[in-house]
C-alpha atoms as a PDB file:
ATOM      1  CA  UNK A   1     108.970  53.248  93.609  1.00  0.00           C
ATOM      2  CA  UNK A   2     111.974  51.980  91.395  1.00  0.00           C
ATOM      3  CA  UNK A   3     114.807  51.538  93.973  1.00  0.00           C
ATOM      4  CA  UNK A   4     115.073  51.102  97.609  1.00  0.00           C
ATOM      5  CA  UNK A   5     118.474  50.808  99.384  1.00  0.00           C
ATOM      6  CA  UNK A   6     118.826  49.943 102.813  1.00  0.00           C
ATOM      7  CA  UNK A   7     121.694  51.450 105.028  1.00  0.00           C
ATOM      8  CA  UNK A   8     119.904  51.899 108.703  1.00  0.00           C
ATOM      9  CA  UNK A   9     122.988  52.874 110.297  1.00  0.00           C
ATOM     10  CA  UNK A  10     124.902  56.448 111.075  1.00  0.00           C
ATOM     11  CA  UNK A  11     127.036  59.060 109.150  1.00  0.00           C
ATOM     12  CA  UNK A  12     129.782  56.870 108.913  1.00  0.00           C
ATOM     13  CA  UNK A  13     128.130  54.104 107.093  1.00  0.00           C
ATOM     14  CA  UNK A  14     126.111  56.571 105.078  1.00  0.00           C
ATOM     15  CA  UNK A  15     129.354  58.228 104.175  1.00  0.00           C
ATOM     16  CA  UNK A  16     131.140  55.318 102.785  1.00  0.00           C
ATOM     17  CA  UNK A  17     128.398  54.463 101.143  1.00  0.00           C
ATOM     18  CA  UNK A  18     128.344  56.895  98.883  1.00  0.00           C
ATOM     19  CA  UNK A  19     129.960  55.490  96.023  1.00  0.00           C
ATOM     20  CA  UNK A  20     127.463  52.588  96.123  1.00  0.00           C
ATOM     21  CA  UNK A  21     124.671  55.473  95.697  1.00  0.00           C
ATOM     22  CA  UNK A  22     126.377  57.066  92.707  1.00  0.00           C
ATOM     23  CA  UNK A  23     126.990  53.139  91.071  1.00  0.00           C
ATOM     24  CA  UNK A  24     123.465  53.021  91.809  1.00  0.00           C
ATOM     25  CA  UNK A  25     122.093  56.583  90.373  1.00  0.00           C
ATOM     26  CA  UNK A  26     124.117  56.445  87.380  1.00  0.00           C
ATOM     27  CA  UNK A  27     122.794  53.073  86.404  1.00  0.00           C
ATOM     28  CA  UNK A  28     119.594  53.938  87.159  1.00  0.00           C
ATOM     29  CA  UNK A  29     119.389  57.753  86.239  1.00  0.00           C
ATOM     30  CA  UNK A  30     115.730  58.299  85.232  1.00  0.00           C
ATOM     31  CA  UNK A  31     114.169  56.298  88.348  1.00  0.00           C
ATOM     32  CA  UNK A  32     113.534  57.239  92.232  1.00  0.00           C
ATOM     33  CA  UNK A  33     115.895  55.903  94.359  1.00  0.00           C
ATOM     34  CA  UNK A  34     114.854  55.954  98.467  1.00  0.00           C
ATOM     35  CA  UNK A  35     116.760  55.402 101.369  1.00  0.00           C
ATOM     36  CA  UNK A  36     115.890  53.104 104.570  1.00  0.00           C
ATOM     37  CA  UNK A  37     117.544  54.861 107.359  1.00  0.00           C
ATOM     38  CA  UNK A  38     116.735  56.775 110.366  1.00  0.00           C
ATOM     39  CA  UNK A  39     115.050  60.358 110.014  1.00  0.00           C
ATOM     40  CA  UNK A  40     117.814  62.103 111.394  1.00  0.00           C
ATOM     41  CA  UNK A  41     120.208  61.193 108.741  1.00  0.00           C
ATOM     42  CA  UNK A  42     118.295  63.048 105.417  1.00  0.00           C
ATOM     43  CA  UNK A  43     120.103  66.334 105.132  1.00  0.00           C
ATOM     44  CA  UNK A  44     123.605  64.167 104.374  1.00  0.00           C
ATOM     45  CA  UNK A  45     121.133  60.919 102.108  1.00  0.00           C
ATOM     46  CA  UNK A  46     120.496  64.928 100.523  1.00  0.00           C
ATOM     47  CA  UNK A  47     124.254  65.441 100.295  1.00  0.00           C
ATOM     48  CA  UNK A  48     125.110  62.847  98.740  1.00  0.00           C
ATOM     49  CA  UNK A  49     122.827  63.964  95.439  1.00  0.00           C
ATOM     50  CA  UNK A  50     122.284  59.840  94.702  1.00  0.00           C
ATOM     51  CA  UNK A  51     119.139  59.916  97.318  1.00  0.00           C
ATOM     52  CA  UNK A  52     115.663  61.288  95.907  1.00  0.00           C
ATOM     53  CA  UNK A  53     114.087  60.897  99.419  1.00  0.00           C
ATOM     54  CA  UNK A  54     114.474  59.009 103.010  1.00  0.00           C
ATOM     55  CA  UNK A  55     111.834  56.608 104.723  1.00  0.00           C
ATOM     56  CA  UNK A  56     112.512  56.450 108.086  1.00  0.00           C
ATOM     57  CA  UNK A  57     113.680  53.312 109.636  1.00  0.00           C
ATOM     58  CA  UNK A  58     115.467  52.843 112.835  1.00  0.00           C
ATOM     59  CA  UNK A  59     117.398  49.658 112.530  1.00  0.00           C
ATOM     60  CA  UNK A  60     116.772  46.292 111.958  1.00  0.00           C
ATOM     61  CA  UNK A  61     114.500  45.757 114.620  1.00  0.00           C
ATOM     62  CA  UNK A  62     111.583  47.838 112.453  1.00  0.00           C
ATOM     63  CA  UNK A  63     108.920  45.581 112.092  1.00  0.00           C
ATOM     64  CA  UNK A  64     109.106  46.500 108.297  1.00  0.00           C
ATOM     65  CA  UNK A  65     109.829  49.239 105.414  1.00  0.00           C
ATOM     66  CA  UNK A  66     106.899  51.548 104.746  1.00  0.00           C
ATOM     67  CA  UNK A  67     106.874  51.206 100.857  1.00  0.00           C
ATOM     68  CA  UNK A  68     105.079  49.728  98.518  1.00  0.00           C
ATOM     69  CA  UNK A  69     106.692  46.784  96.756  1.00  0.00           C
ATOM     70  CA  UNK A  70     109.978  48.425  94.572  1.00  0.00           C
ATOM     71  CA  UNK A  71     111.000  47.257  91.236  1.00  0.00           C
ATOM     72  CA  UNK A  72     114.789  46.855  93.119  1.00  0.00           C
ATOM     73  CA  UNK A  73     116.104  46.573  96.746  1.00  0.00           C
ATOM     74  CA  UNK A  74     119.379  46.536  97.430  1.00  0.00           C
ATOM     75  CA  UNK A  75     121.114  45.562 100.789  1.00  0.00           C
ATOM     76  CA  UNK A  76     123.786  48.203 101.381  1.00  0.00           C
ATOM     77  CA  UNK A  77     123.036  47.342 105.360  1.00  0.00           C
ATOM     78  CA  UNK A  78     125.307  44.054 106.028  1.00  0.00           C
ATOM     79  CA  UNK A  79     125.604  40.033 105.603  1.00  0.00           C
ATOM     80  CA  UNK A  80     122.262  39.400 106.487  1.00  0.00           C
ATOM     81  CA  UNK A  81     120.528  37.382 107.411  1.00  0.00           C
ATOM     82  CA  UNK A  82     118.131  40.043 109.187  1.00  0.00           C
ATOM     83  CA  UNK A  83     118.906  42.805 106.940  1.00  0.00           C
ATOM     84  CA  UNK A  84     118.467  40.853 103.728  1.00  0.00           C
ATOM     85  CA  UNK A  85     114.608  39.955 105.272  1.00  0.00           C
ATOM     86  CA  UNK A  86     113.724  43.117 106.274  1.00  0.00           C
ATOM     87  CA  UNK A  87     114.061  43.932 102.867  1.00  0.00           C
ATOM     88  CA  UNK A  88     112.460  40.670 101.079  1.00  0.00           C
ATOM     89  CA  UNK A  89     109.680  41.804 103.491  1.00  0.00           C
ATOM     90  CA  UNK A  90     109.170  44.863 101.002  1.00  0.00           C
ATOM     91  CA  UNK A  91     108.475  42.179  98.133  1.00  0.00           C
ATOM     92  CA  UNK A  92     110.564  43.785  95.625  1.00  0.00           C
ATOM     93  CA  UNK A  93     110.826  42.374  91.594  1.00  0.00           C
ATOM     94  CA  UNK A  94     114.506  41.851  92.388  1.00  0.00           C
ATOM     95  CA  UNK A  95     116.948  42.203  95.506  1.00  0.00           C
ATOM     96  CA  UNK A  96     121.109  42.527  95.265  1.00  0.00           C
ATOM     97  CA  UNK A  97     122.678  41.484  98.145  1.00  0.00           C
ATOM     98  CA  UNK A  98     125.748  39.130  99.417  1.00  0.00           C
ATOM     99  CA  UNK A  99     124.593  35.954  99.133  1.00  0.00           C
ATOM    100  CA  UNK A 100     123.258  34.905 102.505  1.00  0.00           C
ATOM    101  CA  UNK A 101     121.716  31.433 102.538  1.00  0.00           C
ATOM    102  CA  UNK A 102     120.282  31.620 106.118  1.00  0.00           C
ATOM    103  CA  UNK A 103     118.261  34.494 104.352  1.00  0.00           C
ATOM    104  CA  UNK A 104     117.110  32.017 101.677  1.00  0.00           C
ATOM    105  CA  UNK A 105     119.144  34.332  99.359  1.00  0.00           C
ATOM    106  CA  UNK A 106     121.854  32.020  97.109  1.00  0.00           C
ATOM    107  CA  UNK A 107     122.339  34.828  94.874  1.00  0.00           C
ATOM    108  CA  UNK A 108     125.303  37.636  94.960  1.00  0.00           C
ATOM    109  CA  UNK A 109     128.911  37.826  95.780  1.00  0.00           C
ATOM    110  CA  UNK A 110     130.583  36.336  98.929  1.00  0.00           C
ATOM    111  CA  UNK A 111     131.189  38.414 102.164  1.00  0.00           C
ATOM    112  CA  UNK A 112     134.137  39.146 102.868  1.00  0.00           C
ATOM    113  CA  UNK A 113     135.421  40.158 106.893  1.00  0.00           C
ATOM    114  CA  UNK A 114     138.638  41.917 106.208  1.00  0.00           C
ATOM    115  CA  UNK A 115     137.614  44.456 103.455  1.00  0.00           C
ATOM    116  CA  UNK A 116     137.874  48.213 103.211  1.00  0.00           C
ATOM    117  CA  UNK A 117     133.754  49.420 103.792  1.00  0.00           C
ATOM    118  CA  UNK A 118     133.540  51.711 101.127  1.00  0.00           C
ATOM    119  CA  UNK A 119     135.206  49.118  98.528  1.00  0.00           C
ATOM    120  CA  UNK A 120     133.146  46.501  99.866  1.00  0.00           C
ATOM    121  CA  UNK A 121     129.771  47.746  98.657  1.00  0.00           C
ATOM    122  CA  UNK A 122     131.176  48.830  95.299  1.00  0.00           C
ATOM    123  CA  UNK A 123     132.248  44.999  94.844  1.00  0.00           C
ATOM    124  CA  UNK A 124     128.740  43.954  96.053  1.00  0.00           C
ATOM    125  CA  UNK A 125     127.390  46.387  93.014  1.00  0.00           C
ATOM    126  CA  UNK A 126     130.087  45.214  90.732  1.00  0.00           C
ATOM    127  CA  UNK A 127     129.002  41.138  90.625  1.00  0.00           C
ATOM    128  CA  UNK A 128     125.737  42.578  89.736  1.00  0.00           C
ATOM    129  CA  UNK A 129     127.647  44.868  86.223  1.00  0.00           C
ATOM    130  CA  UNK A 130     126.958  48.176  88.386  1.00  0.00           C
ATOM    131  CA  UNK A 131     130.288  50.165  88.199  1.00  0.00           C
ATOM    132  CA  UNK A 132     131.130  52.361  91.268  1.00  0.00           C
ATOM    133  CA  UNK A 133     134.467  53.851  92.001  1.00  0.00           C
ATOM    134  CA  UNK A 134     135.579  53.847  95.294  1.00  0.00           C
ATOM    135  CA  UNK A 135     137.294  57.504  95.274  1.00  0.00           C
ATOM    136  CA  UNK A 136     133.757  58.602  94.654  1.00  0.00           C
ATOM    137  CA  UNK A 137     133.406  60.399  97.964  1.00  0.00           C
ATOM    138  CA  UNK A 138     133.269  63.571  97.804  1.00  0.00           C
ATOM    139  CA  UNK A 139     129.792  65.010  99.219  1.00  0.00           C
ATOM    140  CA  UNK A 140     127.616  68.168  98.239  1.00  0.00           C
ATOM    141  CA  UNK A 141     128.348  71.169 100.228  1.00  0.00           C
ATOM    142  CA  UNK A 142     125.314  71.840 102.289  1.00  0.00           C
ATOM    143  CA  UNK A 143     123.023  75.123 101.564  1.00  0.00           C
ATOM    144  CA  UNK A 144     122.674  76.313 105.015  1.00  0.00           C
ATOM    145  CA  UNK A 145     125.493  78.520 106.225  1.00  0.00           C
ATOM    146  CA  UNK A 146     128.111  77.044 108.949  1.00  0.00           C
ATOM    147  CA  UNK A 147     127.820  78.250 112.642  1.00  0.00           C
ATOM    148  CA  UNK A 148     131.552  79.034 112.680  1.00  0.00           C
ATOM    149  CA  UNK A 149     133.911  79.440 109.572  1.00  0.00           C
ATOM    150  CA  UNK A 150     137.535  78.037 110.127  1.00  0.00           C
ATOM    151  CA  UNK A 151     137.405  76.354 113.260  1.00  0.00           C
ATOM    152  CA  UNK A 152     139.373  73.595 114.692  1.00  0.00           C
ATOM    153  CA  UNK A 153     137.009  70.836 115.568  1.00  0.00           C
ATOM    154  CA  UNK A 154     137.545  68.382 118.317  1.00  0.00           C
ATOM    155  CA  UNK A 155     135.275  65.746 118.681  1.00  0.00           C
ATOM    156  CA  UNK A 156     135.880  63.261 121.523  1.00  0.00           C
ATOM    157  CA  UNK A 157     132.714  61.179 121.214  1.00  0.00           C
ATOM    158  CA  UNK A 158     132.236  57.808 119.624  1.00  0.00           C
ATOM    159  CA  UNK A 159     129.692  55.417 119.926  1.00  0.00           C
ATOM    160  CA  UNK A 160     131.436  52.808 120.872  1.00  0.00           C
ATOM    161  CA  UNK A 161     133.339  53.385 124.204  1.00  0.00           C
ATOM    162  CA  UNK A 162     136.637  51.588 122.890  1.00  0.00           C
ATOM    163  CA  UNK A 163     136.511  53.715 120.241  1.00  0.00           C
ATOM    164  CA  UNK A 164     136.703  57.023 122.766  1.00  0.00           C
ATOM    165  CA  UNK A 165     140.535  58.222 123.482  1.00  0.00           C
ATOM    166  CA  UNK A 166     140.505  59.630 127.437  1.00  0.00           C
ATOM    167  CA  UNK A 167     138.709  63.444 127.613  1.00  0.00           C
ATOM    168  CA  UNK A 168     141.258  64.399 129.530  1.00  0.00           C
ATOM    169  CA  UNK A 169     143.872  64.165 125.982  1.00  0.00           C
ATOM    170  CA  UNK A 170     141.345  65.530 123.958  1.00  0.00           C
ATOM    171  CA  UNK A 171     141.469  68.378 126.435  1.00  0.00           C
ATOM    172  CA  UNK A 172     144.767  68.788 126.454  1.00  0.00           C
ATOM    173  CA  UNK A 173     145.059  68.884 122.528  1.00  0.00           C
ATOM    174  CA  UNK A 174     141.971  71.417 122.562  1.00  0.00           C
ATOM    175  CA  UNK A 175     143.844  73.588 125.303  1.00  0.00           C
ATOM    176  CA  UNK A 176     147.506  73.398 123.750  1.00  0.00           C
ATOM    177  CA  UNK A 177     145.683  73.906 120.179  1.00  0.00           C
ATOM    178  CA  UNK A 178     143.889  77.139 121.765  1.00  0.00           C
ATOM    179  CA  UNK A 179     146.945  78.575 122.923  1.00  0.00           C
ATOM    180  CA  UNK A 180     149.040  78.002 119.394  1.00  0.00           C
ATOM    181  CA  UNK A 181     146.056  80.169 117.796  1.00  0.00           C
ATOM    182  CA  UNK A 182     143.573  77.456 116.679  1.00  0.00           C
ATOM    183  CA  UNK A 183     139.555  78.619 117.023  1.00  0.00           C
ATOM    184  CA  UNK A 184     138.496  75.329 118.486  1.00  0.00           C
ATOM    185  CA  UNK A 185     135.108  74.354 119.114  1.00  0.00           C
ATOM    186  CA  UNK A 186     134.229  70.638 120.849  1.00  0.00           C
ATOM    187  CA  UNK A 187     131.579  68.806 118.907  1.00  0.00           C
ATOM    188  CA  UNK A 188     129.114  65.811 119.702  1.00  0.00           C
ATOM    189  CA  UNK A 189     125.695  64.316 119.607  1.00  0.00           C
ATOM    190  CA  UNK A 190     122.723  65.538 121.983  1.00  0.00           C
ATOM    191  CA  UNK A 191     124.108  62.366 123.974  1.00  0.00           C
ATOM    192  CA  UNK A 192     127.701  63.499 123.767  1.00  0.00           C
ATOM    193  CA  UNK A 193     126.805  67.365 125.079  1.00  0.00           C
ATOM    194  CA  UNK A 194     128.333  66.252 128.931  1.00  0.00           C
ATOM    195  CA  UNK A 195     131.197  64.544 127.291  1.00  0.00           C
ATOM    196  CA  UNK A 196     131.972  68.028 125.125  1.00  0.00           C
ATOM    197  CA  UNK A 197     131.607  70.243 128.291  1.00  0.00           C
ATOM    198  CA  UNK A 198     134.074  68.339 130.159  1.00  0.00           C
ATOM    199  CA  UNK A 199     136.689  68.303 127.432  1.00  0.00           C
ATOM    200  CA  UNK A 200     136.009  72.353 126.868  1.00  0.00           C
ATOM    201  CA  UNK A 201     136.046  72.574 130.905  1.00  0.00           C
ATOM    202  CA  UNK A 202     139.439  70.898 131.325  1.00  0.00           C
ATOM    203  CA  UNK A 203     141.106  72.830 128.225  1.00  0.00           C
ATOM    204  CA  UNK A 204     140.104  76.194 129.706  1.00  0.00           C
ATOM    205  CA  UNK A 205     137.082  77.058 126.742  1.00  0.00           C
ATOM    206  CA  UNK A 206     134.380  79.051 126.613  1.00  0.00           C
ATOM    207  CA  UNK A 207     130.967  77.802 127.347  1.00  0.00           C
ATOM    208  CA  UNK A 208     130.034  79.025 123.522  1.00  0.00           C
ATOM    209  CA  UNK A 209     133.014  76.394 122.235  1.00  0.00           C
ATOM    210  CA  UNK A 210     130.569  73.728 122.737  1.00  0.00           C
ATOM    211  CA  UNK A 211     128.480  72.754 119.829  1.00  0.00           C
ATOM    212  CA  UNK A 212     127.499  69.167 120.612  1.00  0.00           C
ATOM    213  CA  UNK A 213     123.905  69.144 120.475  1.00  0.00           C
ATOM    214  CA  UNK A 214     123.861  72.150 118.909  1.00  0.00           C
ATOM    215  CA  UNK A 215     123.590  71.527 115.215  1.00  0.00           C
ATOM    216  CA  UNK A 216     121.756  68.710 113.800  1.00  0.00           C
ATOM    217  CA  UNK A 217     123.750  66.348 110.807  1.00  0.00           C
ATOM    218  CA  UNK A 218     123.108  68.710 107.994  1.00  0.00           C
ATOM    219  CA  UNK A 219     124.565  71.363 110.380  1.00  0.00           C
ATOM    220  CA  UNK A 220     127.440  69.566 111.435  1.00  0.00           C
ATOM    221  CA  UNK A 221     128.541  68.739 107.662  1.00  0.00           C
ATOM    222  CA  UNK A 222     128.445  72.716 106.954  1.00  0.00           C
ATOM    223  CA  UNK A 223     130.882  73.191 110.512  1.00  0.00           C
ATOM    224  CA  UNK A 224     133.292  70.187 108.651  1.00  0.00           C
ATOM    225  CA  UNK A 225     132.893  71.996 105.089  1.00  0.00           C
ATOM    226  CA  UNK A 226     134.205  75.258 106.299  1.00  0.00           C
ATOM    227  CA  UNK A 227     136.350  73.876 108.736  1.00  0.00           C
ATOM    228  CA  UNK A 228     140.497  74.280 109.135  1.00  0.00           C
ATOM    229  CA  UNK A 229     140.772  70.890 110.939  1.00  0.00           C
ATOM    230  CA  UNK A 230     139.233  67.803 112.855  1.00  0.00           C
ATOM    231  CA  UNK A 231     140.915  65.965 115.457  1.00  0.00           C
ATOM    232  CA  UNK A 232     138.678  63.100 116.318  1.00  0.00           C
ATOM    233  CA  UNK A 233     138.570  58.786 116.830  1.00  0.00           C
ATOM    234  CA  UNK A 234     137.244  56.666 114.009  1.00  0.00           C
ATOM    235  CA  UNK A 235     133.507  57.672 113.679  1.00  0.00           C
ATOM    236  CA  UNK A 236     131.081  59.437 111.662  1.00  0.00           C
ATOM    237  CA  UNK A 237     132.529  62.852 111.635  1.00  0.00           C
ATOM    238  CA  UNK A 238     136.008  61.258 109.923  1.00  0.00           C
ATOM    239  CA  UNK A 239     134.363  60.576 107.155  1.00  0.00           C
ATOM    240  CA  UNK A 240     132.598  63.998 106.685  1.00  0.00           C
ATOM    241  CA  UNK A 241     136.397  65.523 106.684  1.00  0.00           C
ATOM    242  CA  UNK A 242     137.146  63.375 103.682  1.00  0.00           C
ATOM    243  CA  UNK A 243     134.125  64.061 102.009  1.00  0.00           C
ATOM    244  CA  UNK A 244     134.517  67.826 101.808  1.00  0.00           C
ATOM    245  CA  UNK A 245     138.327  67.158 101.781  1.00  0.00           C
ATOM    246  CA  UNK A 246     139.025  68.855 105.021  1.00  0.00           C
ATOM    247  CA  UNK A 247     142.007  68.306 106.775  1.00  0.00           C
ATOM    248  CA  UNK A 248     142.239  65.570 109.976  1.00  0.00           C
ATOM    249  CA  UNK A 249     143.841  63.845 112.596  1.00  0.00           C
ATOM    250  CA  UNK A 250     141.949  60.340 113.058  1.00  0.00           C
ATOM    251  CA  UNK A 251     143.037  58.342 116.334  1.00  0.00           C
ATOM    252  CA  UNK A 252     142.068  54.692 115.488  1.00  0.00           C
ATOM    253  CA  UNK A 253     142.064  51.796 117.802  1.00  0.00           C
ATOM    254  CA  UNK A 254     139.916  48.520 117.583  1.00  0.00           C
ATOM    255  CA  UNK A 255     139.630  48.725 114.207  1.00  0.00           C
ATOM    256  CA  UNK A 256     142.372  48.959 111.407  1.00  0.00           C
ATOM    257  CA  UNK A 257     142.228  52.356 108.910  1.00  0.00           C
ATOM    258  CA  UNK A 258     142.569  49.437 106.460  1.00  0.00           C
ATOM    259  CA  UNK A 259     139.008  48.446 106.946  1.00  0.00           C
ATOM    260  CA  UNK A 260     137.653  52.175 107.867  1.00  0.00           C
ATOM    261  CA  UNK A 261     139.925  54.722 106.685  1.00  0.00           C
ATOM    262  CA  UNK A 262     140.104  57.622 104.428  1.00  0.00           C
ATOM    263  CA  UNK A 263     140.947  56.490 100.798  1.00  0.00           C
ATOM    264  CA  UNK A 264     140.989  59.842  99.203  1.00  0.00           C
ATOM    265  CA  UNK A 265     143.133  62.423  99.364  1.00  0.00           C
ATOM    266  CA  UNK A 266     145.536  61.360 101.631  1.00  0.00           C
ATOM    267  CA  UNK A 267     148.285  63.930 102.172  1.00  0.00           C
ATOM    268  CA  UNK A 268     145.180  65.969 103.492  1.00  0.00           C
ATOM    269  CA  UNK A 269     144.648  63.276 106.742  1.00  0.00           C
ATOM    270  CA  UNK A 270     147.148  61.982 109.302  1.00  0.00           C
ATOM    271  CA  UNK A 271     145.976  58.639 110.511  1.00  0.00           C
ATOM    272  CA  UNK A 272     147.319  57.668 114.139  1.00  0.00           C
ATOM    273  CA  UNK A 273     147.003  54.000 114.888  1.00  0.00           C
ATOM    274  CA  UNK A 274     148.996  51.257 117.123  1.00  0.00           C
ATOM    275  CA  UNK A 275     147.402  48.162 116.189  1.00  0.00           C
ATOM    276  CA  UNK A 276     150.261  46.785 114.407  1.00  0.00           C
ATOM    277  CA  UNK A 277     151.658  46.623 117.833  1.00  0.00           C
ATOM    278  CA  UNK A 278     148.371  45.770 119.911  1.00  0.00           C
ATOM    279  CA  UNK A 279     145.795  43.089 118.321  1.00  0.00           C
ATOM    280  CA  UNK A 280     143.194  45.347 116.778  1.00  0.00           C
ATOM    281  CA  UNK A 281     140.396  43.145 118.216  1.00  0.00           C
ATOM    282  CA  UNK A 282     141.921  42.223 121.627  1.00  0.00           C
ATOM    283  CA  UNK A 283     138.374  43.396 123.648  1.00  0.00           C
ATOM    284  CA  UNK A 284     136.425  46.324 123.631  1.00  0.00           C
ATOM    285  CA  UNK A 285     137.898  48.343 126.957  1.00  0.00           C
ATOM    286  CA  UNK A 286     137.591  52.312 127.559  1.00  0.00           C
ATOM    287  CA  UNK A 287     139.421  52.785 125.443  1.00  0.00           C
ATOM    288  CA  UNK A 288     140.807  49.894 123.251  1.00  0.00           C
ATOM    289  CA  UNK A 289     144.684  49.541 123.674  1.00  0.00           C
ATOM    290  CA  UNK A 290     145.647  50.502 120.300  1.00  0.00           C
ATOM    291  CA  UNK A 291     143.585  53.564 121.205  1.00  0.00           C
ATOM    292  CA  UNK A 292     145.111  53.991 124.637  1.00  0.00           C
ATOM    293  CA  UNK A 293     148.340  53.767 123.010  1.00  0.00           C
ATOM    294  CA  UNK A 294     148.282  57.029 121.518  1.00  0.00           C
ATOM    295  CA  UNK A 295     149.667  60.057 123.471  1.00  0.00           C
ATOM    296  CA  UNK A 296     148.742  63.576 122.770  1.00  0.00           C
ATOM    297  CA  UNK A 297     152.385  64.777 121.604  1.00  0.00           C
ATOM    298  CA  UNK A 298     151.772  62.314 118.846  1.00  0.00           C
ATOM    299  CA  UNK A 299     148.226  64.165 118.139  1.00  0.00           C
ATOM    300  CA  UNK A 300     149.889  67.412 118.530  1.00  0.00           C
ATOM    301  CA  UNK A 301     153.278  66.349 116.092  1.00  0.00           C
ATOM    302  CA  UNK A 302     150.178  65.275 112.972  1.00  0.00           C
ATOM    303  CA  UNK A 303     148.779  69.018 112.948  1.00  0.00           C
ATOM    304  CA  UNK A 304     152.210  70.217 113.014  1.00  0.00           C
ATOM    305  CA  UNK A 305     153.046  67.843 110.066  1.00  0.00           C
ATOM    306  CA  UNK A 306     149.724  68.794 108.226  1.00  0.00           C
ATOM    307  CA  UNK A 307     150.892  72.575 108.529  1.00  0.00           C
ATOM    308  CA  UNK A 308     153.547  72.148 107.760  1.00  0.00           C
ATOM    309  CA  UNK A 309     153.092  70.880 104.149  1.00  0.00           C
ATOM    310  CA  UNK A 310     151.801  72.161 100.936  1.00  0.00           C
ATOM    311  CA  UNK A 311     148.226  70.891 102.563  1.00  0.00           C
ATOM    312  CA  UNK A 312     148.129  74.339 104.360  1.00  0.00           C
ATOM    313  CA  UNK A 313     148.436  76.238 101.538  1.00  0.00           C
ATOM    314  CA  UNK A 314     144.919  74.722 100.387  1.00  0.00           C
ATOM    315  CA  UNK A 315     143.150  75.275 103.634  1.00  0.00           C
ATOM    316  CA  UNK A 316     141.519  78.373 103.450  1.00  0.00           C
ATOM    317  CA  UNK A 317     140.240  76.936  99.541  1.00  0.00           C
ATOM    318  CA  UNK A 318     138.728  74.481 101.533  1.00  0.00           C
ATOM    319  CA  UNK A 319     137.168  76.502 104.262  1.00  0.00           C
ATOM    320  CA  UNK A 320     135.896  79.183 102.400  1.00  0.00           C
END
């Protein structure tokens, strides 16, 4: 093995950490490069075309990586100090990493808190003379044909609850979006199925509207490829709408766009967020209060304002 990058978290983090991959693949184009992250996630590490192949790992709690020692690790996880172990464990040649002394690790740039995540990594790779550009996002379109072409997505789950705006809004922007002649389907994780159900139940849908649990993440990335628009908080499905440049509403609440938001494309996404009015980090409630603080004629007034301009014109390009 030549490289191994750890990133043991969701489609999110994988997401924005594609432009770290392609710093990594173009300065390293002849060698293997493998991924530490869970199982679940290798049809997007695929997407990405940085990724030769996946090892499963959970999360930092795995006892170890199942490689043998790689000429390079790289720590595309966190800080440290258990992330930069669990890769020292590995013995690699030579690790890059933010320097993280409780880790015994000296080397590497400083962290720093209040930094966008995708340009964060791409400094990381920078102290080290690895160029990666931060609009670097865009993701392969997957092989396997959507479920549904041109849908509306809504997709009320997050994994963090104050990152969840109330079902009951979703459902009203689902029903109100129904009626005005969107084909909206509700999204979600295996654990997010009862969430989706109740949202489709309250905004009058179809049982068959439901897809959460329903497509796995290589599946879901074809639904977002071909899709007409998401409407959904800030989690791992945001970032598969600006990877295949698909149009969105993102509803943001403890956390500023600054530090999670789309960089690309911009005039295709209509970020909603009151934390310049409510402390972004003022406690993690159901929802947060910047979160809370959006109501759904605000929702419903960014899809009008994304039809409205020239972005509709380029929908169906992006759908098809």
């Amino acid at each position: 093995m030549s490289v191994l990058v750890l990133r043991a978290l969701g489609i999110g983090d994988l997401a924005t950490a594609v432009p770290a991959l392609r710093g990594l693949r173009a300065a390293r184009p002849t060698e293997e490069i493998v991924l530490a992250a869970p199982a679940w996630l290798a049809p997007l590490a695929e997407l990405t075309g940085a990724v030769d192949r996946l090892v499963p790992v959970p999360g930092l709690s795995a006892p170890g990586i199942p490689v043998p020692p790689p000429r390079l690790a790289v720590n595309l996880h966190g800080r440290g100090p258990a992330s930069h172990r669990l890769l020292a464990r590995t013995g690699p040649e030579r690790m890059l990493a933010f320097a993280c002394p409780d880790a015994g690790f000296p080397d590497g740039p400083q962290w720093t808190p209040d930094e966008h995540e995708v340009r964060r990594w791409c400094r990381m790779l920078a102290w080290y003379r690895i160029i990666a550009v931060p609009s670097d996002l865009m993701l392969h379109r997957p092989a396997v044909p959507p479920v549904a072409c041109g849908v509306t997505i809504v997709h009320p789950g997050a994994k963090d609850p104050g990152r969840r705006w109330p079902a009951a809004r979703y459902a009203e922007v689902a029903h109100r979006l129904h009626h005005a002649g969107h084909h909206v389907v509700v999204t979600g994780s295996p654990t997010e199925a009862r969430l989706a159900g109740q949202v489709a139940e309250l905004a009058g849908l179809p049982p068959g509207r439901v897809l959460a649990g329903r497509t796995d993440v290589g599946g879901l990335a074809a639904l977002v490829a071909h899709a007409r628009l998401v409407v959904c908080g800030d989690t791992g499905i945001a970032h598969l709408a600006t990877g295949y440049r698909t149009p969105s509403v993102l509803l943001f609440g403890p956390t500023p766009p600054s530090l999670w938001g789309p960089l690309i494309d911009l005039d295709r996404h209509r970020v909603l967020w009151h934390g310049d009015r409510i402390a972004a980090r003022t406690g993690w409630r159901r929802p947060h209060p910047a979160l809370a603080a959006i109501p759904v004629d605000e929702v419903l007034a960014a899809v009008a304002d994304l039809a409205n301009s020239d972005v509709a014109a380029r929908v169906d390009a992006t759908a098809s």
